[in-house]
N, C-alpha and C. Protein backbone atom coordinates (compact mmCIF):
# COMPACT_ATOMS: atom_id res chain seq x y z
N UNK A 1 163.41 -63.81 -61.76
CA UNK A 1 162.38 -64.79 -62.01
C UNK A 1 162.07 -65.54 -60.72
N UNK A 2 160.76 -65.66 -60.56
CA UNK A 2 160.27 -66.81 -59.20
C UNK A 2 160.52 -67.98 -58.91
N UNK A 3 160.93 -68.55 -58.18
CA UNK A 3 160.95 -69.69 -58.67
C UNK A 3 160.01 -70.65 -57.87
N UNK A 4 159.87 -71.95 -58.42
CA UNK A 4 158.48 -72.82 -57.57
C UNK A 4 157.84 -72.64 -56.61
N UNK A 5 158.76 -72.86 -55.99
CA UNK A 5 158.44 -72.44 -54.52
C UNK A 5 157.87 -71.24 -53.82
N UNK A 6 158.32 -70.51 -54.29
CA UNK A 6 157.90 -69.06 -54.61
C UNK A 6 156.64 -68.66 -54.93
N UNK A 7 156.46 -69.04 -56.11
CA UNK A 7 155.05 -69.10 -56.84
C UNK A 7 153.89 -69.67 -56.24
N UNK A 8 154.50 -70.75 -55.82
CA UNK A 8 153.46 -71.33 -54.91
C UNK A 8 153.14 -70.80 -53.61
N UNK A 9 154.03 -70.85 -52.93
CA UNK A 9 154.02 -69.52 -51.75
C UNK A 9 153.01 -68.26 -51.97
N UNK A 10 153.33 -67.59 -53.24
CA UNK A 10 152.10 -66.48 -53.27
C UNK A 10 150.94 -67.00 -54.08
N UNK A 11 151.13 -68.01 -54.53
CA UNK A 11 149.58 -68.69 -54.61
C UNK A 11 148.96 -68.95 -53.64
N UNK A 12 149.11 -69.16 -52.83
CA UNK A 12 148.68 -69.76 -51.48
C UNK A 12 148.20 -68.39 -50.89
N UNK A 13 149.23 -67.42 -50.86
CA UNK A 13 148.54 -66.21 -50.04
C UNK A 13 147.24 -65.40 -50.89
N UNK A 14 147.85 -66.03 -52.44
CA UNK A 14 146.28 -65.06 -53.01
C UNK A 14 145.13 -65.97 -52.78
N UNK A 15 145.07 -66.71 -52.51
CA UNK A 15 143.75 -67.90 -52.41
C UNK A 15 143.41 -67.93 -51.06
N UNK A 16 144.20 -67.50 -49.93
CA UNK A 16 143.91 -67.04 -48.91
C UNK A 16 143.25 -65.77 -48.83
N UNK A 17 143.49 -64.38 -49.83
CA UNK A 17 143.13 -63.26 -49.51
C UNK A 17 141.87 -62.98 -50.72
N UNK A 18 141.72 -64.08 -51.11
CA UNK A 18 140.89 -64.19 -52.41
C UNK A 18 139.31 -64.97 -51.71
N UNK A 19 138.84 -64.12 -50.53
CA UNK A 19 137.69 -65.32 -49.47
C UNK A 19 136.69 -65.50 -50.30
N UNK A 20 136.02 -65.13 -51.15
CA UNK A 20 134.84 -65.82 -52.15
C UNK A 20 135.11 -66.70 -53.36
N UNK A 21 136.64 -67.14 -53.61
CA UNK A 21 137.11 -67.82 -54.60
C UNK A 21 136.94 -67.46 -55.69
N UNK A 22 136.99 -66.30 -56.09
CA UNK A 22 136.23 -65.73 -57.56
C UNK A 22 137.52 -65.27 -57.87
N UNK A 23 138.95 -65.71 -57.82
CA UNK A 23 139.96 -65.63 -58.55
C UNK A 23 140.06 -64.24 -58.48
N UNK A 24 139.89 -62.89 -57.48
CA UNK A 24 139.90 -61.67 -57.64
C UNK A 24 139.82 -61.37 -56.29
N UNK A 25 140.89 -60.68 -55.85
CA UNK A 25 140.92 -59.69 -54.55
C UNK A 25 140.69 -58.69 -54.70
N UNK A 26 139.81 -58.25 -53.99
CA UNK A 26 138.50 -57.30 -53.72
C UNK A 26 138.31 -56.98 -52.35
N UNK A 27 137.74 -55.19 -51.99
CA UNK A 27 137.26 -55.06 -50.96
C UNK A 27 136.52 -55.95 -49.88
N UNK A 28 135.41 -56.67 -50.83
CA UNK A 28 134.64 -57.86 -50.57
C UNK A 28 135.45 -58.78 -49.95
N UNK A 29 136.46 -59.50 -50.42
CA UNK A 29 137.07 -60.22 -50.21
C UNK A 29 137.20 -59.95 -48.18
N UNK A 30 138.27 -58.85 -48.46
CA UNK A 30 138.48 -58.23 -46.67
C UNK A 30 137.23 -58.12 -45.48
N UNK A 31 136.34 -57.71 -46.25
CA UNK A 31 134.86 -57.48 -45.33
C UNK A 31 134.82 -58.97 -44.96
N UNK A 32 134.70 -59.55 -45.82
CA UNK A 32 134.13 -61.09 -45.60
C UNK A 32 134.70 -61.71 -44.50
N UNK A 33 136.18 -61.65 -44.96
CA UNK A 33 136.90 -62.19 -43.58
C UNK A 33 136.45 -61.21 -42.20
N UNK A 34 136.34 -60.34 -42.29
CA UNK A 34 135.44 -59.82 -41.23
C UNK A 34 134.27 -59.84 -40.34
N UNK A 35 133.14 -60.50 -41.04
CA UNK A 35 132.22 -61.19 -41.06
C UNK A 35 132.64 -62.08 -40.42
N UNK A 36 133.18 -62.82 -41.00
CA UNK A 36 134.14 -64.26 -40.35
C UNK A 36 134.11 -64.47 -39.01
N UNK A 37 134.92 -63.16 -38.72
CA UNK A 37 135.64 -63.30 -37.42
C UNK A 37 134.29 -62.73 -36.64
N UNK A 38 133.75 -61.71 -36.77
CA UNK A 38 132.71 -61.36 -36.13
C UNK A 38 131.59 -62.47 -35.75
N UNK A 39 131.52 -63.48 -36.94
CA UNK A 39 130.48 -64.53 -36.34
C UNK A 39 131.51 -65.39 -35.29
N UNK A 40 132.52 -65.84 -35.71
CA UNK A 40 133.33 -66.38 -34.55
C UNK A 40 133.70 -65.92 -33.12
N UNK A 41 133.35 -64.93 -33.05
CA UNK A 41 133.96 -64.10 -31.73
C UNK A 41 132.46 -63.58 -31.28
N UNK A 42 131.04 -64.27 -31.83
CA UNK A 42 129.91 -63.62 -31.67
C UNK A 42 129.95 -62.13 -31.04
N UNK A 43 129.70 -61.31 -32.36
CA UNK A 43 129.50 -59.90 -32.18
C UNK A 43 128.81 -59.57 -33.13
N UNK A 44 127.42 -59.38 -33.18
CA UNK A 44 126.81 -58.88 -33.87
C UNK A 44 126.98 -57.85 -34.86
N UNK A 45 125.91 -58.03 -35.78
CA UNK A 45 125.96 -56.56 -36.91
C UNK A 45 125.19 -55.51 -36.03
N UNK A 46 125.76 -53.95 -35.71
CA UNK A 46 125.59 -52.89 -35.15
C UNK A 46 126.20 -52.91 -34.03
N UNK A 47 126.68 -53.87 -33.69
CA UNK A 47 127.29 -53.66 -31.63
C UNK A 47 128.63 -52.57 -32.91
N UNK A 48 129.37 -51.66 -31.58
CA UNK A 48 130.48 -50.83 -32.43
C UNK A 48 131.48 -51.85 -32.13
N UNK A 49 131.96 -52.77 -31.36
CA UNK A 49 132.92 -53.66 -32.02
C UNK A 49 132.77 -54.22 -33.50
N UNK A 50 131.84 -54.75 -33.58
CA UNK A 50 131.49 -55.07 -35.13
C UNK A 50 131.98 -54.16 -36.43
N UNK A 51 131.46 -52.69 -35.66
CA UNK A 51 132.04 -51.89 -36.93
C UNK A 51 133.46 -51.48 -36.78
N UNK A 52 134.01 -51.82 -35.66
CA UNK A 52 135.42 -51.56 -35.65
C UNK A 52 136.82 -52.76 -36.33
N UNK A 53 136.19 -53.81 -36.36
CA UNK A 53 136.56 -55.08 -36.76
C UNK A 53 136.19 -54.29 -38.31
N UNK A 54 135.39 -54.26 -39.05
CA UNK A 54 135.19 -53.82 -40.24
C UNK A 54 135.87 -52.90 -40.60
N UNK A 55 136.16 -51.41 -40.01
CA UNK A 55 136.70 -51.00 -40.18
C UNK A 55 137.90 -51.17 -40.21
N UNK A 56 138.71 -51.44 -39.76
CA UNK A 56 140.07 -52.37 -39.56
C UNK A 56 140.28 -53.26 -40.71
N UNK A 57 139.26 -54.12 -41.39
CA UNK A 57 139.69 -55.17 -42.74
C UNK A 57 139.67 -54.02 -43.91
N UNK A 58 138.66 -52.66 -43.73
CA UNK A 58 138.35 -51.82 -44.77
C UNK A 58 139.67 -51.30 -44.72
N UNK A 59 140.27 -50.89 -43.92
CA UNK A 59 141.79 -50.17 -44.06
C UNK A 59 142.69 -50.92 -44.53
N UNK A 60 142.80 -52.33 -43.88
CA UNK A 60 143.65 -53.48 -44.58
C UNK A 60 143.59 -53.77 -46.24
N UNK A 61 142.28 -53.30 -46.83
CA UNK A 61 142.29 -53.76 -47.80
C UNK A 61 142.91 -51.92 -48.55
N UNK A 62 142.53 -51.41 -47.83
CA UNK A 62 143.07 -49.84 -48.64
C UNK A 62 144.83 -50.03 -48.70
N UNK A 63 145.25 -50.65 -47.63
CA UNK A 63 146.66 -50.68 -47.52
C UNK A 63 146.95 -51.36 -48.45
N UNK A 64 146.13 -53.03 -48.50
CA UNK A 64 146.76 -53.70 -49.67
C UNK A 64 146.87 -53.57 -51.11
N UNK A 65 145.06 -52.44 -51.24
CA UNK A 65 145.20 -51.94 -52.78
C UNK A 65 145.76 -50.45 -52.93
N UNK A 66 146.73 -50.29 -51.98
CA UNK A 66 147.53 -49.15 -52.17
C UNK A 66 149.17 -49.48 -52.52
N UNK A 67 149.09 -50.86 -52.06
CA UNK A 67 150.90 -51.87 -52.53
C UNK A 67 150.63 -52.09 -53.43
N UNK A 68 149.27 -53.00 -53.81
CA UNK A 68 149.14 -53.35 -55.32
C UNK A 68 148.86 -52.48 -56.75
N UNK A 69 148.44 -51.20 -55.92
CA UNK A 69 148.82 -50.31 -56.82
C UNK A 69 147.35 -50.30 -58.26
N UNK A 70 146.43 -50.81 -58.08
CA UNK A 70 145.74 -51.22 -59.43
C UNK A 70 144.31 -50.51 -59.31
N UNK A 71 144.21 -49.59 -60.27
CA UNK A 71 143.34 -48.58 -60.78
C UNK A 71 141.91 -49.08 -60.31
N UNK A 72 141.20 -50.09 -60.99
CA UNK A 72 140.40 -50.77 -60.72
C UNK A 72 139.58 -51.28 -59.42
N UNK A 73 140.42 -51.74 -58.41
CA UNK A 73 139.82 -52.03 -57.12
C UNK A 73 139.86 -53.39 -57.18
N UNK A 74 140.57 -54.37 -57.87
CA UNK A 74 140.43 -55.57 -57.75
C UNK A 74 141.90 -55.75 -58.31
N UNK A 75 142.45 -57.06 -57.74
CA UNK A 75 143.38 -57.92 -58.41
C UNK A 75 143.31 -58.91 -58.30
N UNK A 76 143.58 -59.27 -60.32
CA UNK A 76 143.60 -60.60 -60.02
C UNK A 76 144.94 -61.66 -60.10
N UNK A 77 145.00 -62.67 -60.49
CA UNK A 77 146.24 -63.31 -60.29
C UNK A 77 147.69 -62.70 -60.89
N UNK A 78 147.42 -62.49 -62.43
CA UNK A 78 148.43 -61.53 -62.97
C UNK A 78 148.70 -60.23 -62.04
N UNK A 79 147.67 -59.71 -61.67
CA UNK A 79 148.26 -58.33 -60.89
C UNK A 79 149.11 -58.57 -59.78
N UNK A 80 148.67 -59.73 -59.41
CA UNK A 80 149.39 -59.98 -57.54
C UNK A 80 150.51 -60.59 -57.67
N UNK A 81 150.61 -61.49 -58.80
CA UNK A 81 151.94 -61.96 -58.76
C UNK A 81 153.64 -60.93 -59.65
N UNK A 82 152.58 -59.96 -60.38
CA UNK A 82 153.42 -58.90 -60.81
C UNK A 82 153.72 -58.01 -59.45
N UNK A 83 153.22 -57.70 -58.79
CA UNK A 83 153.75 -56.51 -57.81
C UNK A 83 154.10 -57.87 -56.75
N UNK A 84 153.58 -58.83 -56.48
CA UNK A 84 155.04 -59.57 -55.88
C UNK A 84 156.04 -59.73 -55.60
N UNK A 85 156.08 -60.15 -57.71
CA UNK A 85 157.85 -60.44 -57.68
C UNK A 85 158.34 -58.90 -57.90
N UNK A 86 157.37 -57.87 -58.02
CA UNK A 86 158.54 -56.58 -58.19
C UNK A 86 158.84 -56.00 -56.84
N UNK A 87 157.79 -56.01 -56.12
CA UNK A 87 157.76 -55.14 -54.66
C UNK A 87 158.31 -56.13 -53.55
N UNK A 88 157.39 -57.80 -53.46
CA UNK A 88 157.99 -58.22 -51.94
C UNK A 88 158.50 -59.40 -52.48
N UNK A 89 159.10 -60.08 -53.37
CA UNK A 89 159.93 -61.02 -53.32
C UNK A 89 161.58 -60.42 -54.11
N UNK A 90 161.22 -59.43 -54.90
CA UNK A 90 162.57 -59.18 -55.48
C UNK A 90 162.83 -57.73 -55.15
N UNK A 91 161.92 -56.73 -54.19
CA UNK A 91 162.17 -55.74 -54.55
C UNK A 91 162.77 -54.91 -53.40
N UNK A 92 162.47 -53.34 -53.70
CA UNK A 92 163.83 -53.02 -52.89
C UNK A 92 163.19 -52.80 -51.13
N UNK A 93 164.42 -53.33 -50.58
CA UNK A 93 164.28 -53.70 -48.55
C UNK A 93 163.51 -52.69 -48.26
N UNK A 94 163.39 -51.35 -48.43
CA UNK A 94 162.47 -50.51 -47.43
C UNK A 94 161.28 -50.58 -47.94
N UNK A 95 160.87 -50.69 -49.54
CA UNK A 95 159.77 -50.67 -49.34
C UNK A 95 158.94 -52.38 -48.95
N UNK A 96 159.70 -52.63 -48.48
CA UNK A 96 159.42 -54.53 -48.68
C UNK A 96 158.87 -54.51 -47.16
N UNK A 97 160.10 -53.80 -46.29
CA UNK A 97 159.79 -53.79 -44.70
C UNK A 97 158.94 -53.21 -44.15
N UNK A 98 158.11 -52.08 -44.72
CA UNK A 98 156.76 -51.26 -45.11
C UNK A 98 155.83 -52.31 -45.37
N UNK A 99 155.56 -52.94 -46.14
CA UNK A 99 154.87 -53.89 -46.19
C UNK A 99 154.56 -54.62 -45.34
N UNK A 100 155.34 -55.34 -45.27
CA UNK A 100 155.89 -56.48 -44.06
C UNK A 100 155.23 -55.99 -42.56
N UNK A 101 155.94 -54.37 -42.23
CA UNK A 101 155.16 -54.41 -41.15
C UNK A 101 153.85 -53.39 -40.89
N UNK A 102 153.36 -53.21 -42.18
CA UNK A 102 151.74 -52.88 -42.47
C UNK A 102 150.96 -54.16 -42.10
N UNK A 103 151.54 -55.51 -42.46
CA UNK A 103 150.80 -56.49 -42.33
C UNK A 103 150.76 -56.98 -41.25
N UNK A 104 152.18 -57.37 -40.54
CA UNK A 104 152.39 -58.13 -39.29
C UNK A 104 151.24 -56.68 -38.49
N UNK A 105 151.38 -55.43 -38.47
CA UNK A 105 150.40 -54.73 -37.59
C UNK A 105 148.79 -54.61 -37.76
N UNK A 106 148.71 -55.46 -39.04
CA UNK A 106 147.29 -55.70 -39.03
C UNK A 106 146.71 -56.82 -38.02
N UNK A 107 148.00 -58.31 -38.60
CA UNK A 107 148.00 -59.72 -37.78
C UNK A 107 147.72 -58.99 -36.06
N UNK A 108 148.55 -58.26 -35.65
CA UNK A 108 148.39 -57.82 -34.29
C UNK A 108 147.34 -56.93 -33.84
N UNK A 109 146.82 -56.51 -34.68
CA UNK A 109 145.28 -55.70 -34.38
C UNK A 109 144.24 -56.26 -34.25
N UNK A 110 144.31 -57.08 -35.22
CA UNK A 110 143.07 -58.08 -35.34
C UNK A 110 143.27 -59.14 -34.55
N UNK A 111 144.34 -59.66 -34.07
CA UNK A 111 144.07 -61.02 -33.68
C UNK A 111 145.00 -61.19 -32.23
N UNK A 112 145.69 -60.00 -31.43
CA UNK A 112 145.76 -59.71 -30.25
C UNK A 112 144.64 -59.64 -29.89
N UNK A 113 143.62 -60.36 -29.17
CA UNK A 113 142.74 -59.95 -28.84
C UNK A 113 142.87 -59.82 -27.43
N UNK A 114 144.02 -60.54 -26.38
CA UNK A 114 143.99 -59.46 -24.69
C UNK A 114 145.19 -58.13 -25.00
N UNK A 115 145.58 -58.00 -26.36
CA UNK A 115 146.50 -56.95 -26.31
C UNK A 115 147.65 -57.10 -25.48
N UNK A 116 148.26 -58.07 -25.39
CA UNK A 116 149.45 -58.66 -24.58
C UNK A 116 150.72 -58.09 -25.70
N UNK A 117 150.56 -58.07 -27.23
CA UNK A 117 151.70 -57.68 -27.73
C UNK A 117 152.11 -59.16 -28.06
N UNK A 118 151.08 -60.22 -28.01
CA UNK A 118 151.86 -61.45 -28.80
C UNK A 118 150.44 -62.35 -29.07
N UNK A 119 150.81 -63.14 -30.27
CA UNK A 119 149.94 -63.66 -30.50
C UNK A 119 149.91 -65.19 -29.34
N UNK A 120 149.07 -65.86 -29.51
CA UNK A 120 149.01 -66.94 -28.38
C UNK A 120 148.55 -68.19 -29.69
N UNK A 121 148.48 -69.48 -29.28
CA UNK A 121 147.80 -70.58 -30.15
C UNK A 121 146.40 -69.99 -30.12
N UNK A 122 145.55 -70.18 -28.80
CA UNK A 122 144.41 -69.27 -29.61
C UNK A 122 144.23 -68.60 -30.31
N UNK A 123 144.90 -67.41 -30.25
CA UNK A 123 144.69 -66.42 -31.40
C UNK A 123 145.28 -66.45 -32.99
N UNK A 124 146.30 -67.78 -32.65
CA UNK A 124 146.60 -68.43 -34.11
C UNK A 124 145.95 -68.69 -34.77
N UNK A 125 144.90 -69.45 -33.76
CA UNK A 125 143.59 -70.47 -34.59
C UNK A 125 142.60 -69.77 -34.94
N UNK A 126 142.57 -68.49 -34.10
CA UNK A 126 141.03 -67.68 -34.54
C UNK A 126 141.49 -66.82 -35.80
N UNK A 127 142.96 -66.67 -36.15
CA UNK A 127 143.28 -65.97 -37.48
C UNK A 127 143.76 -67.06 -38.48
N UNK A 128 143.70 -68.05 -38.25
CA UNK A 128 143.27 -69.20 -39.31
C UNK A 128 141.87 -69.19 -39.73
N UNK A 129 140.97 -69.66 -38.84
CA UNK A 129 139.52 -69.87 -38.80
C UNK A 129 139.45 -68.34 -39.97
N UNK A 130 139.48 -66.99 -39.00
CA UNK A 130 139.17 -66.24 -39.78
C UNK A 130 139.25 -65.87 -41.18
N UNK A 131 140.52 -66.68 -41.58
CA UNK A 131 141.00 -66.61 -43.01
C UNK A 131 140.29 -67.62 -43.95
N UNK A 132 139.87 -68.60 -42.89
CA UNK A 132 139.57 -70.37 -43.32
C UNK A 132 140.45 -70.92 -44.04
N UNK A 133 141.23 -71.09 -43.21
CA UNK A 133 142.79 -71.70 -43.28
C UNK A 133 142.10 -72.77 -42.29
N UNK A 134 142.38 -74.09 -42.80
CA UNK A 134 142.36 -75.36 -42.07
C UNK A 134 143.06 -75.47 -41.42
N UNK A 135 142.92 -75.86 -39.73
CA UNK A 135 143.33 -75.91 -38.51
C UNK A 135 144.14 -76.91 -38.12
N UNK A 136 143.75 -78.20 -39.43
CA UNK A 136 144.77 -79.18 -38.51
C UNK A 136 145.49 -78.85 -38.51
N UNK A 137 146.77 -78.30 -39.03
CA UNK A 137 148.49 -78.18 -38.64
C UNK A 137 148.59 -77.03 -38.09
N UNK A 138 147.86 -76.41 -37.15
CA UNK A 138 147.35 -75.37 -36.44
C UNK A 138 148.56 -75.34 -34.93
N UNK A 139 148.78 -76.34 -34.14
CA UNK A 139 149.80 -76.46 -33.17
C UNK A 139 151.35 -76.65 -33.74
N UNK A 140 151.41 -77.35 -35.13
CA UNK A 140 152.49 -78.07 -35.35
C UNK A 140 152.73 -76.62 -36.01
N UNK A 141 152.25 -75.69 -36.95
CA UNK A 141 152.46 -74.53 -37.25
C UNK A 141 152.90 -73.57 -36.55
N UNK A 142 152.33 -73.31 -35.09
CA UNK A 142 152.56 -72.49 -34.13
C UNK A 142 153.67 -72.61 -33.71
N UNK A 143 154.34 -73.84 -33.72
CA UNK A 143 155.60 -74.45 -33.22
C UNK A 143 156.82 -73.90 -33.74
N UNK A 144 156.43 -74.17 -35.41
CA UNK A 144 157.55 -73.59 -35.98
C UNK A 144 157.82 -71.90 -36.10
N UNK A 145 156.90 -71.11 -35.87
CA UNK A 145 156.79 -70.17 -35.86
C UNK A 145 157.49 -69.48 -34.36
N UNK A 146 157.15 -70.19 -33.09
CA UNK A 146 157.67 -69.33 -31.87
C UNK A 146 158.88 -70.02 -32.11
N UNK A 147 159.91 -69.43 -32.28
CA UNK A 147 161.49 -69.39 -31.94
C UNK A 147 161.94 -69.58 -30.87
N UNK A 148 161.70 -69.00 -29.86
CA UNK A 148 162.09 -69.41 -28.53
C UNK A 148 161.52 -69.86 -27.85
N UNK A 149 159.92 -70.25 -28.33
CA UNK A 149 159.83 -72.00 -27.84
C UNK A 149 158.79 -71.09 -26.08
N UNK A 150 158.57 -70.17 -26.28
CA UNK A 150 157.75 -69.72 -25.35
C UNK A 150 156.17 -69.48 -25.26
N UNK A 151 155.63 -70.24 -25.94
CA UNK A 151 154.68 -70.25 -26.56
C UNK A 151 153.62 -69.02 -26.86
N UNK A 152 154.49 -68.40 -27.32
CA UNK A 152 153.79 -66.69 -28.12
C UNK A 152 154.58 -66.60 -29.19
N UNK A 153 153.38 -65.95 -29.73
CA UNK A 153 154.68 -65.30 -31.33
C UNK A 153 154.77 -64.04 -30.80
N UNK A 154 155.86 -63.40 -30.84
CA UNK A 154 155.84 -61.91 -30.75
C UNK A 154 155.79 -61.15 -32.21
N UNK A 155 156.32 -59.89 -32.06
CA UNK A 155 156.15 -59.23 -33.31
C UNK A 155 157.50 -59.67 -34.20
N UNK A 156 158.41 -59.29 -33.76
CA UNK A 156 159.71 -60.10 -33.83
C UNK A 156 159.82 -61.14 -34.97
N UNK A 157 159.12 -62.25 -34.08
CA UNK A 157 159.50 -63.60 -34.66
C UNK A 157 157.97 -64.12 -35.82
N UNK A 158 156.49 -63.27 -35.59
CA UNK A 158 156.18 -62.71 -37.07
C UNK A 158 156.50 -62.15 -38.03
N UNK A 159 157.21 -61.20 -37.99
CA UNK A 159 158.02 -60.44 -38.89
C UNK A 159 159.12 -61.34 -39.32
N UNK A 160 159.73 -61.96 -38.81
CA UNK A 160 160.77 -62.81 -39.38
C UNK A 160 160.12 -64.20 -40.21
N UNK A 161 159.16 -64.42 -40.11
CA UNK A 161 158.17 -65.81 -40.86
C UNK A 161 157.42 -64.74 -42.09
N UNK A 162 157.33 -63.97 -41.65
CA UNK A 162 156.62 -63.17 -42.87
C UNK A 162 157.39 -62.74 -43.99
N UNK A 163 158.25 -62.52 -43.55
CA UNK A 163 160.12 -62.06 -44.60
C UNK A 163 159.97 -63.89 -44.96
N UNK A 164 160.28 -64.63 -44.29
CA UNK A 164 160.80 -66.05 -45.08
C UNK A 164 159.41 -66.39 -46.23
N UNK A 165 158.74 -66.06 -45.59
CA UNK A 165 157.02 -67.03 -46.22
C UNK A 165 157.39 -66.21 -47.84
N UNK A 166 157.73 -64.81 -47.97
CA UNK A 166 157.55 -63.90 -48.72
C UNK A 166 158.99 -64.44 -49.87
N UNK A 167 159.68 -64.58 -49.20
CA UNK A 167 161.14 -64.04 -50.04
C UNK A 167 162.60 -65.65 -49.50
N UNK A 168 162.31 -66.26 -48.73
CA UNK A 168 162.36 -67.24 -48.80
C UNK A 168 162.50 -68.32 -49.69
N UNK A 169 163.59 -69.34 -50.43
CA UNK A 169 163.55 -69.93 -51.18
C UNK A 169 163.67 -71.39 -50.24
N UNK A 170 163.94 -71.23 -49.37
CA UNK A 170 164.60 -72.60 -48.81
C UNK A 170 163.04 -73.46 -48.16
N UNK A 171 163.19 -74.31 -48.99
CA UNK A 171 161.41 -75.44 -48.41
C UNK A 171 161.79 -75.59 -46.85
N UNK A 172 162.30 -75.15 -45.94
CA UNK A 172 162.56 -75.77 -44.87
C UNK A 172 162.44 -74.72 -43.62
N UNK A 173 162.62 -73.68 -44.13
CA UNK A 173 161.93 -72.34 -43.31
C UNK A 173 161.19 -72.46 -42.58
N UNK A 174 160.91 -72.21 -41.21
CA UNK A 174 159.83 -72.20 -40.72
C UNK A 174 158.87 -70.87 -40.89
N UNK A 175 159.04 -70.13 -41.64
CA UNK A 175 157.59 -69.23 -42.29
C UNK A 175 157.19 -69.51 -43.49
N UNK A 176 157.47 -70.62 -43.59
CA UNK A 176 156.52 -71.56 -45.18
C UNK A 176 155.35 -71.64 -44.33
N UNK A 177 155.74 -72.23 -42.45
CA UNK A 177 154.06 -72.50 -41.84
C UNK A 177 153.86 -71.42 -41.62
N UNK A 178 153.47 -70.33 -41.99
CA UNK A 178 153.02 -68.84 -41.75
C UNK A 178 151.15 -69.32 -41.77
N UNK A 179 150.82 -70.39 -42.53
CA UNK A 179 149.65 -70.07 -42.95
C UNK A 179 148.85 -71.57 -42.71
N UNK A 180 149.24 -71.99 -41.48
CA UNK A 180 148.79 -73.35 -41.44
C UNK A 180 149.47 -74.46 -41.43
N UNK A 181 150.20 -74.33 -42.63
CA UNK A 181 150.98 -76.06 -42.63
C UNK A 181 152.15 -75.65 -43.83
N UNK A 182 153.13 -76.46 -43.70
CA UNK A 182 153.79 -76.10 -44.59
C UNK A 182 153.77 -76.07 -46.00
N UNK A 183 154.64 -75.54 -46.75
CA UNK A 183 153.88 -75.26 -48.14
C UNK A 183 154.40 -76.54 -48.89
N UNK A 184 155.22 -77.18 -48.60
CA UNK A 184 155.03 -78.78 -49.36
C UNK A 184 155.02 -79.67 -48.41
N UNK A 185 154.02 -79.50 -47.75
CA UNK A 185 152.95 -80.34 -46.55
C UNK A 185 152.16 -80.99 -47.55
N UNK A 186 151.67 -82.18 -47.24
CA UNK A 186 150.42 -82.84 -47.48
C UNK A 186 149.46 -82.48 -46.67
């Protein structure tokens, strides 16, 4: 069973991956954030960066409705929080770490943008923005996230906030700020 914290934790990530608020993750959903970033990083519709950024959320979302597993092409809250607690909060380590780093290699595709192999505060903020994740706790987030205090996240020390944000019970984690601010932040 989940517990609060928990629940809330993947509430937070479905309302993040849920970008038109229509209580349903959807292809749509992924494009959008795409869009997103494309108006933020001004790149037009037809330049081939544009369609490569698209392409890239279109695969993200094939990956994600290939974990979630659901006939349909959409999930909604019942679906996400069922393959949750079965696959990445209770379920078994390899296929969890599959996950885990399907995602952290999306975070690094999309939002390496000099391809250094680490994310930077800029590129924190432009995969906030992109998500529309509110920015204020945007530095104080970044903080808790670099571990050694060098101001990059590597893959490493994403992957290790992404395991806590996910499976994590302890409010005090620093990958509760995986997504902005902490999850019993005001």
């Amino acid at each position: 069973m989940l517990t609060e914290l928990q629940i809330n934790k993947l509430e937070r990530f479905f309302y993040i991956l849920d970008y038109d608020r229509n209580g349903i993750i959807e292809k749509e959903d992924f494009l959008g954030i795409a869009e997103n970033l494309c108006i933020l990083w001004r790149i037009k519709e037809g330049d081939k960066k544009y369609d490569q950024i698209k392409s890239r959320f279109e695969d993200g979302w094939n990956h994600f409705n290939y974990f979630v597993n659901n006939d349909d092409g959409k999930a909604n809250w019942d679906h996400w929080v069922h393959f949750a607690e079965q696959v990445i909060v209770k379920g078994d380590e390899d296929i969890f770490s599959e996950y885990v780093d399907e995602f952290v290699g999306e975070i690094f595709d999309n939002f390496d943008a000099d391809n250094d192999g680490y994310i930077d505060l800029d590129e924190y903020i432009d995969l906030l923005v992109g998500y529309r994740i509110e920015v204020r706790f945007a530095a104080k987030s970044f903080r808790k996230l670099d571990r050694n205090h060098d101001d990059l996240i590597s893959r490493g020390e994403l992957i290790r906030a992404v395991k806590e944000f996910f499976r994590s019970d302890d409010p005090e984690a620093p990958g509760n700020w995986l997504f902005g601010r902490g999850i019993l932040s005001d």
